[in-house]
PDB file of N, CA and C in Angstrom:
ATOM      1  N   UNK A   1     -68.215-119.615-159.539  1.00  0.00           N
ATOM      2  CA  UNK A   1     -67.889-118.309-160.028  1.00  0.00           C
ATOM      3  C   UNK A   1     -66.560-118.400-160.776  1.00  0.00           C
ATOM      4  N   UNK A   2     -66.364-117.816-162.303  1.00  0.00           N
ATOM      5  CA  UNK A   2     -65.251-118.017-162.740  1.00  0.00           C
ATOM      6  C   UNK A   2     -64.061-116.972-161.872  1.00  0.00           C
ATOM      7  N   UNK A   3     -62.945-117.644-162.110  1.00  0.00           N
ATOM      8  CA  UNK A   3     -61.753-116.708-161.919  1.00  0.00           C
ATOM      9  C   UNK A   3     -60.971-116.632-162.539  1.00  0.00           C
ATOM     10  N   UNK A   4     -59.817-115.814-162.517  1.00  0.00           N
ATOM     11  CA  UNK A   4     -58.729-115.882-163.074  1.00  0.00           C
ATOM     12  C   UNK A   4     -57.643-115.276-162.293  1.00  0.00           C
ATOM     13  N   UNK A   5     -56.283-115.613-162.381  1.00  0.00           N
ATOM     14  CA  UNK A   5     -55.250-114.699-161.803  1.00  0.00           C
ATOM     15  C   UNK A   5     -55.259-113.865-161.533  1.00  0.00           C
ATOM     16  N   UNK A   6     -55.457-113.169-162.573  1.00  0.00           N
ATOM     17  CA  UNK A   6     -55.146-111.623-162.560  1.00  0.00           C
ATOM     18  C   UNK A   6     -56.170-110.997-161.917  1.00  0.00           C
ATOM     19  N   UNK A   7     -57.409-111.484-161.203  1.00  0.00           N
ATOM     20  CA  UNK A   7     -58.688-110.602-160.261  1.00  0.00           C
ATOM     21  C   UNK A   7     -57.611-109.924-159.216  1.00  0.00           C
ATOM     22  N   UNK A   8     -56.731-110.201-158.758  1.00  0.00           N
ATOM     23  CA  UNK A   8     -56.247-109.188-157.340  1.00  0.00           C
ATOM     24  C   UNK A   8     -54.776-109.144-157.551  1.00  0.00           C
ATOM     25  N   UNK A   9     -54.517-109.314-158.922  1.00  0.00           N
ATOM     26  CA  UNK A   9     -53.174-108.672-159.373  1.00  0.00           C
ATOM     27  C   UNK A   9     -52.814-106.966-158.915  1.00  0.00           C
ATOM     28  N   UNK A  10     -53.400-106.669-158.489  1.00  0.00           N
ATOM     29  CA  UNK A  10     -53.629-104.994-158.600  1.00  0.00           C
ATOM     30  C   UNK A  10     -54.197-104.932-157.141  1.00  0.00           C
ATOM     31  N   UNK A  11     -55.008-105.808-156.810  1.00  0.00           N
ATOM     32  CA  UNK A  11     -56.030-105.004-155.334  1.00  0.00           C
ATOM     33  C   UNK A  11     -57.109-105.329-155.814  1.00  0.00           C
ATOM     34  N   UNK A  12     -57.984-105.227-154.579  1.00  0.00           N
ATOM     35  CA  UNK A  12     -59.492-105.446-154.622  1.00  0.00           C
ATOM     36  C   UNK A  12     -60.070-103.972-153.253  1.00  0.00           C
ATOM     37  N   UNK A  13     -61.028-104.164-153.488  1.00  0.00           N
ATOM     38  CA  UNK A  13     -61.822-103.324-152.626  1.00  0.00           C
ATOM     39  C   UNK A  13     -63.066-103.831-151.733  1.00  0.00           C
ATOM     40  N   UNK A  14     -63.478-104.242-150.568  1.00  0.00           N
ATOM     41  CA  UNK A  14     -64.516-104.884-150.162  1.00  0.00           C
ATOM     42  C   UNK A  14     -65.609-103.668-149.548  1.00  0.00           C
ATOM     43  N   UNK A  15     -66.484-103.418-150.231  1.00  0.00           N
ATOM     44  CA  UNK A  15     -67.501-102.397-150.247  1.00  0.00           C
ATOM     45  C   UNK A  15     -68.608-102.779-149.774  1.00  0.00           C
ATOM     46  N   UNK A  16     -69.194-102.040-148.352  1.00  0.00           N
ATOM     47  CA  UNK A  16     -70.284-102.749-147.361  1.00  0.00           C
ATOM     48  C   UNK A  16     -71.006-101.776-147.368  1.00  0.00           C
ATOM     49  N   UNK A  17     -70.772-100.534-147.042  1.00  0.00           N
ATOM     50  CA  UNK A  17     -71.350 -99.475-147.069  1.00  0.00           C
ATOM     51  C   UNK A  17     -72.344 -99.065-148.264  1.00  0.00           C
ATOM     52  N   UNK A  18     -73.183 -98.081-147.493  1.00  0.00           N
ATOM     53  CA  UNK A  18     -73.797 -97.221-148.788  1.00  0.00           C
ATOM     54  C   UNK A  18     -73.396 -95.970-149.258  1.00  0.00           C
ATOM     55  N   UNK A  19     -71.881 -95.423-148.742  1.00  0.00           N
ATOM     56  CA  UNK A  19     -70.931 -94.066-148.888  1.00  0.00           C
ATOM     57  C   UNK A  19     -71.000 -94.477-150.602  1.00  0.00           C
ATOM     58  N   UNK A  20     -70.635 -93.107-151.004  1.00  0.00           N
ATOM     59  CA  UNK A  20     -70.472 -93.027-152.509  1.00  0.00           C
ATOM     60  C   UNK A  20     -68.871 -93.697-152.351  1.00  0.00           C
ATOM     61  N   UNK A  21     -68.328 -94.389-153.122  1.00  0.00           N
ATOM     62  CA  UNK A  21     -66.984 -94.937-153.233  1.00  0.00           C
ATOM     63  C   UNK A  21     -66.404 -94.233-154.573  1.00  0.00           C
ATOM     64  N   UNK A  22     -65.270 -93.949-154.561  1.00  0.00           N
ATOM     65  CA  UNK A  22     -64.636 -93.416-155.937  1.00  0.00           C
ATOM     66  C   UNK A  22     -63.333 -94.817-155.644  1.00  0.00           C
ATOM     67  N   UNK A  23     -63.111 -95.574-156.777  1.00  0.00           N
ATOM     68  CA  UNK A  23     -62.190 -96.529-157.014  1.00  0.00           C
ATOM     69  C   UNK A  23     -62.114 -96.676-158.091  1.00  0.00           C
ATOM     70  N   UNK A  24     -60.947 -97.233-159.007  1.00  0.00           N
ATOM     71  CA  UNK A  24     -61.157 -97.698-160.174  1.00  0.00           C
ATOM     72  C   UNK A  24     -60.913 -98.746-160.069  1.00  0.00           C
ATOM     73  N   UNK A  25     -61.866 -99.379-160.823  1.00  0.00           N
ATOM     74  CA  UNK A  25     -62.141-101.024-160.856  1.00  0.00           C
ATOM     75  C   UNK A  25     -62.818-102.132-162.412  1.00  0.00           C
ATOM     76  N   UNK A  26     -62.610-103.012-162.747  1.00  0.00           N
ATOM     77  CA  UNK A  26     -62.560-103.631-163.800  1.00  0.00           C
ATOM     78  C   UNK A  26     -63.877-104.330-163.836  1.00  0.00           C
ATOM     79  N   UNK A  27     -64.105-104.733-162.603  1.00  0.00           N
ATOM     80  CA  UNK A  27     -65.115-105.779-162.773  1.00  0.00           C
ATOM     81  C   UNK A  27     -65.173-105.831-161.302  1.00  0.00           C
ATOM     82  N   UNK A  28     -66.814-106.472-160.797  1.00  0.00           N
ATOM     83  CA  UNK A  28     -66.976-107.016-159.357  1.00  0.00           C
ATOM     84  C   UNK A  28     -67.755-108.098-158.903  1.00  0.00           C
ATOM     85  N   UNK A  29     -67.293-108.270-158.012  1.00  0.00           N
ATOM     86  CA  UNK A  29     -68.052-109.844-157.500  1.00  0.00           C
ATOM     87  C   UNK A  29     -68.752-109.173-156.400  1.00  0.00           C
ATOM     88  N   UNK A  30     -70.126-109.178-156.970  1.00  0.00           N
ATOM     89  CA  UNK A  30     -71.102-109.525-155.649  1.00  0.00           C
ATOM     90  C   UNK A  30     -70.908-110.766-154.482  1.00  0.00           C
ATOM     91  N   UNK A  31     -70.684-110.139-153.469  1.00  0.00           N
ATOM     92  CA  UNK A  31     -70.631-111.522-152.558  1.00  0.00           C
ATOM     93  C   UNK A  31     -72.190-111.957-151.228  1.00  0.00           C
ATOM     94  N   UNK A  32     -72.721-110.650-151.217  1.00  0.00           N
ATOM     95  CA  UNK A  32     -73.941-110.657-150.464  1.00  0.00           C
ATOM     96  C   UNK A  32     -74.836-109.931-151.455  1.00  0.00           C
ATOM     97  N   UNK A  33     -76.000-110.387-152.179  1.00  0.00           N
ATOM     98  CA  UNK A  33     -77.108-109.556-152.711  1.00  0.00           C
ATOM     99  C   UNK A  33     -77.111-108.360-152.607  1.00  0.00           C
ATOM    100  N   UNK A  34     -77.078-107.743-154.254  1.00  0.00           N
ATOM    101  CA  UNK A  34     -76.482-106.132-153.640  1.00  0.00           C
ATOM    102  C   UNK A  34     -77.571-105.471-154.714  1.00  0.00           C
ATOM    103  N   UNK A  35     -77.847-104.080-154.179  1.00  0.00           N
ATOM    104  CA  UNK A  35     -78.441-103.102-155.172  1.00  0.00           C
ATOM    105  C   UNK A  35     -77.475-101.855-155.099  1.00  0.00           C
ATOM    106  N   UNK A  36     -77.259-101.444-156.458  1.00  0.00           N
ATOM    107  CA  UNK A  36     -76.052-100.789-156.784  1.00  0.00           C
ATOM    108  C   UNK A  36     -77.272 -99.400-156.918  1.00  0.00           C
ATOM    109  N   UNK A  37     -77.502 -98.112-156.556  1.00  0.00           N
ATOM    110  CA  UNK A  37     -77.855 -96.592-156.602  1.00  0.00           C
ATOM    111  C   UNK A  37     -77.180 -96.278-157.434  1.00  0.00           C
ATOM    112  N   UNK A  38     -75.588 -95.866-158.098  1.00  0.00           N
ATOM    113  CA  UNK A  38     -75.085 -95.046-159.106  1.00  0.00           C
ATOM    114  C   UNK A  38     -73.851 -95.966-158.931  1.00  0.00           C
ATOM    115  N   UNK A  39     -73.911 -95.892-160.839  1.00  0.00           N
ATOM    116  CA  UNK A  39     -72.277 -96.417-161.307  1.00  0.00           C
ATOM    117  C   UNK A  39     -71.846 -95.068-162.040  1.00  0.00           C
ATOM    118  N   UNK A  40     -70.513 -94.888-161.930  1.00  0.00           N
ATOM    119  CA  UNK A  40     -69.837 -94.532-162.291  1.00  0.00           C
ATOM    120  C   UNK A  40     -69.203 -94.556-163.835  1.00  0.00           C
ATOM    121  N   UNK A  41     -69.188 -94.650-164.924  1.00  0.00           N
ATOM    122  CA  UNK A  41     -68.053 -95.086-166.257  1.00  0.00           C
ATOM    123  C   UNK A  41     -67.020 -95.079-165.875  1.00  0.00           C
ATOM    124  N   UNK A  42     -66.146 -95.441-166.114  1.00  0.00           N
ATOM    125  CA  UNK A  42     -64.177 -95.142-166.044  1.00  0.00           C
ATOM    126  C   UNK A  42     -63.774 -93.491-166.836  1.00  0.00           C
ATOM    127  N   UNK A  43     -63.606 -92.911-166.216  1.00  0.00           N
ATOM    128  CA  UNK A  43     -62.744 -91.680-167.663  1.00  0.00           C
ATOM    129  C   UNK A  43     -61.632 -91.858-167.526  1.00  0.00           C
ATOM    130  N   UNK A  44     -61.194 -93.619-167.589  1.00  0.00           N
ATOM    131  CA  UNK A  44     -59.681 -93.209-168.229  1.00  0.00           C
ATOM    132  C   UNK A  44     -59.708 -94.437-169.363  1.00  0.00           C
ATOM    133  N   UNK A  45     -59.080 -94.429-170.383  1.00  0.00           N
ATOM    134  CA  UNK A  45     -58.726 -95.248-171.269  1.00  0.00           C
ATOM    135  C   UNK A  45     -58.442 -96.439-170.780  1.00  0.00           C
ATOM    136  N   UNK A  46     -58.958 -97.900-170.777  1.00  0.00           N
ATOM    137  CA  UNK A  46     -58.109 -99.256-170.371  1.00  0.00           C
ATOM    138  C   UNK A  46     -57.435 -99.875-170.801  1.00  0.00           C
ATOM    139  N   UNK A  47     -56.863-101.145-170.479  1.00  0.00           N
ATOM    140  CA  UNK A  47     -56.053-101.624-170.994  1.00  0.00           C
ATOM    141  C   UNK A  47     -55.911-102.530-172.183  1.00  0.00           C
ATOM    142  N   UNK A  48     -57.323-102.078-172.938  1.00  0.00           N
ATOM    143  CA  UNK A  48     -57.644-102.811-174.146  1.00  0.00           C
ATOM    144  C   UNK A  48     -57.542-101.409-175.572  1.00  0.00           C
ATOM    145  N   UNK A  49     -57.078-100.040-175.077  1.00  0.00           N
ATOM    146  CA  UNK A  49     -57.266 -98.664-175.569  1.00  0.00           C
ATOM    147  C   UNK A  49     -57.715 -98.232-176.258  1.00  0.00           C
ATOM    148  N   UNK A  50     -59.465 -98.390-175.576  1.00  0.00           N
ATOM    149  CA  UNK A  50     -59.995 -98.052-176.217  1.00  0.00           C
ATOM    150  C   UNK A  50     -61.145 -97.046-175.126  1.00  0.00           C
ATOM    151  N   UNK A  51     -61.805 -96.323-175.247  1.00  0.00           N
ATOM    152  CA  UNK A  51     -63.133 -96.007-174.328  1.00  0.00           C
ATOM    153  C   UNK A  51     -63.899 -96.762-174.002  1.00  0.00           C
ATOM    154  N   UNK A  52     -64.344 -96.391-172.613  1.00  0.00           N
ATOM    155  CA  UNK A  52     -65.543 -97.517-172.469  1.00  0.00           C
ATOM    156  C   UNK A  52     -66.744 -96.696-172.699  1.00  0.00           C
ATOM    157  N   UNK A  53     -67.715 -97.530-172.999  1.00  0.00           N
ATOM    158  CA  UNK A  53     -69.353 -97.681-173.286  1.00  0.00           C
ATOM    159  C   UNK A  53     -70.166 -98.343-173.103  1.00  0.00           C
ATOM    160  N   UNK A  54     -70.356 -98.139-171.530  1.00  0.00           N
ATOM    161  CA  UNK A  54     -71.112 -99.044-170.602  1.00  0.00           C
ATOM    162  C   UNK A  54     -72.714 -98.388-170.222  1.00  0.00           C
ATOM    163  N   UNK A  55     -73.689 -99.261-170.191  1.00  0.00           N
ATOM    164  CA  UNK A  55     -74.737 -98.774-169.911  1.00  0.00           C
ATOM    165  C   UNK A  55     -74.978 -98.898-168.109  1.00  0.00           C
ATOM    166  N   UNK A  56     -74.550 -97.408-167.559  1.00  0.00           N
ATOM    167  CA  UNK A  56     -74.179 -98.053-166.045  1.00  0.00           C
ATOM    168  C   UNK A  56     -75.704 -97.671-165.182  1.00  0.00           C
ATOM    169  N   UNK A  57     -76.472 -96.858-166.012  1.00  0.00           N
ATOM    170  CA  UNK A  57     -77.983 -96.654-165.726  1.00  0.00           C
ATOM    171  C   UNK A  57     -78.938 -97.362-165.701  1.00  0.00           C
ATOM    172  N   UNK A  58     -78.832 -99.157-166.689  1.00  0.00           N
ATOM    173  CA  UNK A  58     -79.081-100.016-166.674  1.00  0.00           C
ATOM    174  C   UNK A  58     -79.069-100.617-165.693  1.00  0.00           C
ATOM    175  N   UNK A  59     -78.191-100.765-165.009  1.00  0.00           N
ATOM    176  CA  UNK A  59     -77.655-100.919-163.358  1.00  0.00           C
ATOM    177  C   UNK A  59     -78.380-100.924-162.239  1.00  0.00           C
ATOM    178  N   UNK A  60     -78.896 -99.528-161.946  1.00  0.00           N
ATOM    179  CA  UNK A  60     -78.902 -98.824-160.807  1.00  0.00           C
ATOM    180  C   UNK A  60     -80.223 -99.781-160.567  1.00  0.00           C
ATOM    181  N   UNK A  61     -80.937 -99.938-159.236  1.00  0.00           N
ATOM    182  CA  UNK A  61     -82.128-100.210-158.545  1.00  0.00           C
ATOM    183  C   UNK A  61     -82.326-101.507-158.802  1.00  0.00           C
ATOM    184  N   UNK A  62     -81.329-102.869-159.920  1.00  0.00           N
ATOM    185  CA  UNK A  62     -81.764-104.016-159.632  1.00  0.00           C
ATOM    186  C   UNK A  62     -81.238-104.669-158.364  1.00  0.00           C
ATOM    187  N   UNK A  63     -81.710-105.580-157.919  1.00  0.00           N
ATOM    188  CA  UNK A  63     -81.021-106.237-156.687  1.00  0.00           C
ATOM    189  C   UNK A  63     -80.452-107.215-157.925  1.00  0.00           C
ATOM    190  N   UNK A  64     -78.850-107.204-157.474  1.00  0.00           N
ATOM    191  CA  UNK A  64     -77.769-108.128-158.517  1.00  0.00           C
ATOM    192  C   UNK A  64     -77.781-109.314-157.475  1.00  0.00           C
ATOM    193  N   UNK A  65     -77.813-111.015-158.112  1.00  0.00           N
ATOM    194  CA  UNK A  65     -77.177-112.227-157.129  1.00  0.00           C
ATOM    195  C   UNK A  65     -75.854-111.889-157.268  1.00  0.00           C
ATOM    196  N   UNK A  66     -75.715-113.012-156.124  1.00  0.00           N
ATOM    197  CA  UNK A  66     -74.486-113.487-156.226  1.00  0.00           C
ATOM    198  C   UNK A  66     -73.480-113.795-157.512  1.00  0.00           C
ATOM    199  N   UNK A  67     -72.505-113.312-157.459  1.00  0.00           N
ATOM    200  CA  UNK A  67     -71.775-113.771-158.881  1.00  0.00           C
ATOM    201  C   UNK A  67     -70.787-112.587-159.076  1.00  0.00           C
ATOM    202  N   UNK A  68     -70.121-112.769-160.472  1.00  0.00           N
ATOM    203  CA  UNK A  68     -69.236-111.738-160.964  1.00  0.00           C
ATOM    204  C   UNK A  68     -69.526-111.196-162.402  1.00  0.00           C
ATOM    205  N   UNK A  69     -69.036-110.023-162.032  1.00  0.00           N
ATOM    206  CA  UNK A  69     -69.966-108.851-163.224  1.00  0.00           C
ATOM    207  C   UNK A  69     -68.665-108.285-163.578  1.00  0.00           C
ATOM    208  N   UNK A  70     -68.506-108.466-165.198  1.00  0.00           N
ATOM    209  CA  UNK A  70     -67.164-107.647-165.901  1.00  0.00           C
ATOM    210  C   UNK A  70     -67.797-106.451-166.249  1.00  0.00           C
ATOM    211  N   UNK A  71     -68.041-105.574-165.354  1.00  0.00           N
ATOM    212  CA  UNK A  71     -68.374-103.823-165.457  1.00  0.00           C
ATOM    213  C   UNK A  71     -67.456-103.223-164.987  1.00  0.00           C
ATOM    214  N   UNK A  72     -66.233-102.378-166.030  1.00  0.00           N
ATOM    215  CA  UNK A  72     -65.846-100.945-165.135  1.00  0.00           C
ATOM    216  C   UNK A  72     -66.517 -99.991-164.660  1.00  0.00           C
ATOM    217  N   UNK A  73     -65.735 -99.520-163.747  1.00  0.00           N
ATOM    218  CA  UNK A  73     -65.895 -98.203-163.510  1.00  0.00           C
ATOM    219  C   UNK A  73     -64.771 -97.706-162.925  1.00  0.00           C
ATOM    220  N   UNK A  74     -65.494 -96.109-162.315  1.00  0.00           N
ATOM    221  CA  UNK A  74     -64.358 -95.234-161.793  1.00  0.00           C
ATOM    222  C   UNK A  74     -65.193 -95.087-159.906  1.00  0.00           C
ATOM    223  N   UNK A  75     -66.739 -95.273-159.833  1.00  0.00           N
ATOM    224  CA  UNK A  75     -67.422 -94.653-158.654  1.00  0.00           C
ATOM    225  C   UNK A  75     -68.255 -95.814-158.785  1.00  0.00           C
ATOM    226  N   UNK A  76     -69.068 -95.786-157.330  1.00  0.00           N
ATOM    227  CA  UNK A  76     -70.211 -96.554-157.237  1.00  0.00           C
ATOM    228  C   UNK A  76     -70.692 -96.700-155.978  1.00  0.00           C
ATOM    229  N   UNK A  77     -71.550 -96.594-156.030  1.00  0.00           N
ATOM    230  CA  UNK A  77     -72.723 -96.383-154.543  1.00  0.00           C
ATOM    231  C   UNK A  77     -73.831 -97.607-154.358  1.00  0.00           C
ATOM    232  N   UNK A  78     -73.938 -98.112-153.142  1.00  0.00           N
ATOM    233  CA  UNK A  78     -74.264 -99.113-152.960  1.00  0.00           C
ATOM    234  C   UNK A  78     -76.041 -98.948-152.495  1.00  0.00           C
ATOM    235  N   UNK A  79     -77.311 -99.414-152.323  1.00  0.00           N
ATOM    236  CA  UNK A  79     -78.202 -99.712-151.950  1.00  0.00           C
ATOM    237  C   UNK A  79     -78.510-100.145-150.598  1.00  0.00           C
ATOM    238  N   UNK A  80     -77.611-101.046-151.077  1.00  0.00           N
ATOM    239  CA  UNK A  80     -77.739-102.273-149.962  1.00  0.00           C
ATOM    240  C   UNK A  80     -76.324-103.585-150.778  1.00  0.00           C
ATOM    241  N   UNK A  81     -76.121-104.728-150.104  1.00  0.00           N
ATOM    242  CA  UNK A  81     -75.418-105.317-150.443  1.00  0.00           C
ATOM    243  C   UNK A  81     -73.877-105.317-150.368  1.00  0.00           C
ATOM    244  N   UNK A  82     -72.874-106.572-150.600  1.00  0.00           N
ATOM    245  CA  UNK A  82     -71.480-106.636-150.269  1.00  0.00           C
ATOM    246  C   UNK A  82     -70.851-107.005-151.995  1.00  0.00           C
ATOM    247  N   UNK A  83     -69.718-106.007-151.753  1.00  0.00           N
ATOM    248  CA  UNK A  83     -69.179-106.461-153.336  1.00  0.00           C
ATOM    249  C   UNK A  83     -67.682-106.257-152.777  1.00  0.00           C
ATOM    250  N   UNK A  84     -67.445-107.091-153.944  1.00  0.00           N
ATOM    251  CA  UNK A  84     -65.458-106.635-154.553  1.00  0.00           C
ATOM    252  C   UNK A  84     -65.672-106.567-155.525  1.00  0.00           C
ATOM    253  N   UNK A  85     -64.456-104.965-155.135  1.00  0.00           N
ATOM    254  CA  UNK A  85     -64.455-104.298-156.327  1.00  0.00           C
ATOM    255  C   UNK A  85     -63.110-104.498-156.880  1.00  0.00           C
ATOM    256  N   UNK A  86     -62.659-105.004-158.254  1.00  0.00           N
ATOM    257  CA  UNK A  86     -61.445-105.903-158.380  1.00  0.00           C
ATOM    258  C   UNK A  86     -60.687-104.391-159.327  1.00  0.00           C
ATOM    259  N   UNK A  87     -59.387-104.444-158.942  1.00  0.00           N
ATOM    260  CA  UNK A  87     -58.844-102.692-158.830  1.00  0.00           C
ATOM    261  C   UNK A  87     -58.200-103.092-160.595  1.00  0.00           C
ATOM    262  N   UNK A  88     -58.729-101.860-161.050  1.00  0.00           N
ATOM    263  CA  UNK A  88     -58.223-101.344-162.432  1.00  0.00           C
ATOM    264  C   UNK A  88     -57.117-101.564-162.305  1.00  0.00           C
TER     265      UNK A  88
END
């Protein structure tokens, strides 16, 4: 799995549950097979300033492997599955 420094420059979030989560976050690493129910977009501008335009409906109901996914958001609700959520 690639990394870089800056993943927990800020915080991470370890998300087990299926509670709706509100966090802002850059990107996440699946760490247990996960199916994501609802993503969230970011509504805030990042640090590239520009909007995001993410297809987060694309998302919902696949079972994701293992690995790391450069998707923001602001929310996200889990299925099933373990993620970090690497903090905006």
């Amino acid at each position: 799995m690639p990394m870089n420094r800056e993943h927990a420059s800020k915080g991470y979030k370890v998300l087990t549950t299926t509670d709706a989560t509100t966090f802002a976050f850059y990107g996440f690493t699946v760490i247990s097979e996960a199916t994501i129910s609802s993503i969230t977009a970011p509504t805030v501008v990042g640090a590239e300033n520009t909007a995001y335009d993410g297809d987060e409906d694309g998302l919902a109901g696949d079972a994701l492997p293992v690995g790391y996914y450069p998707v923001r958001g602001s929310a996200i609700t889990l299925t099933s599955g373990k993620v970090i959520l690497w903090k905006e």
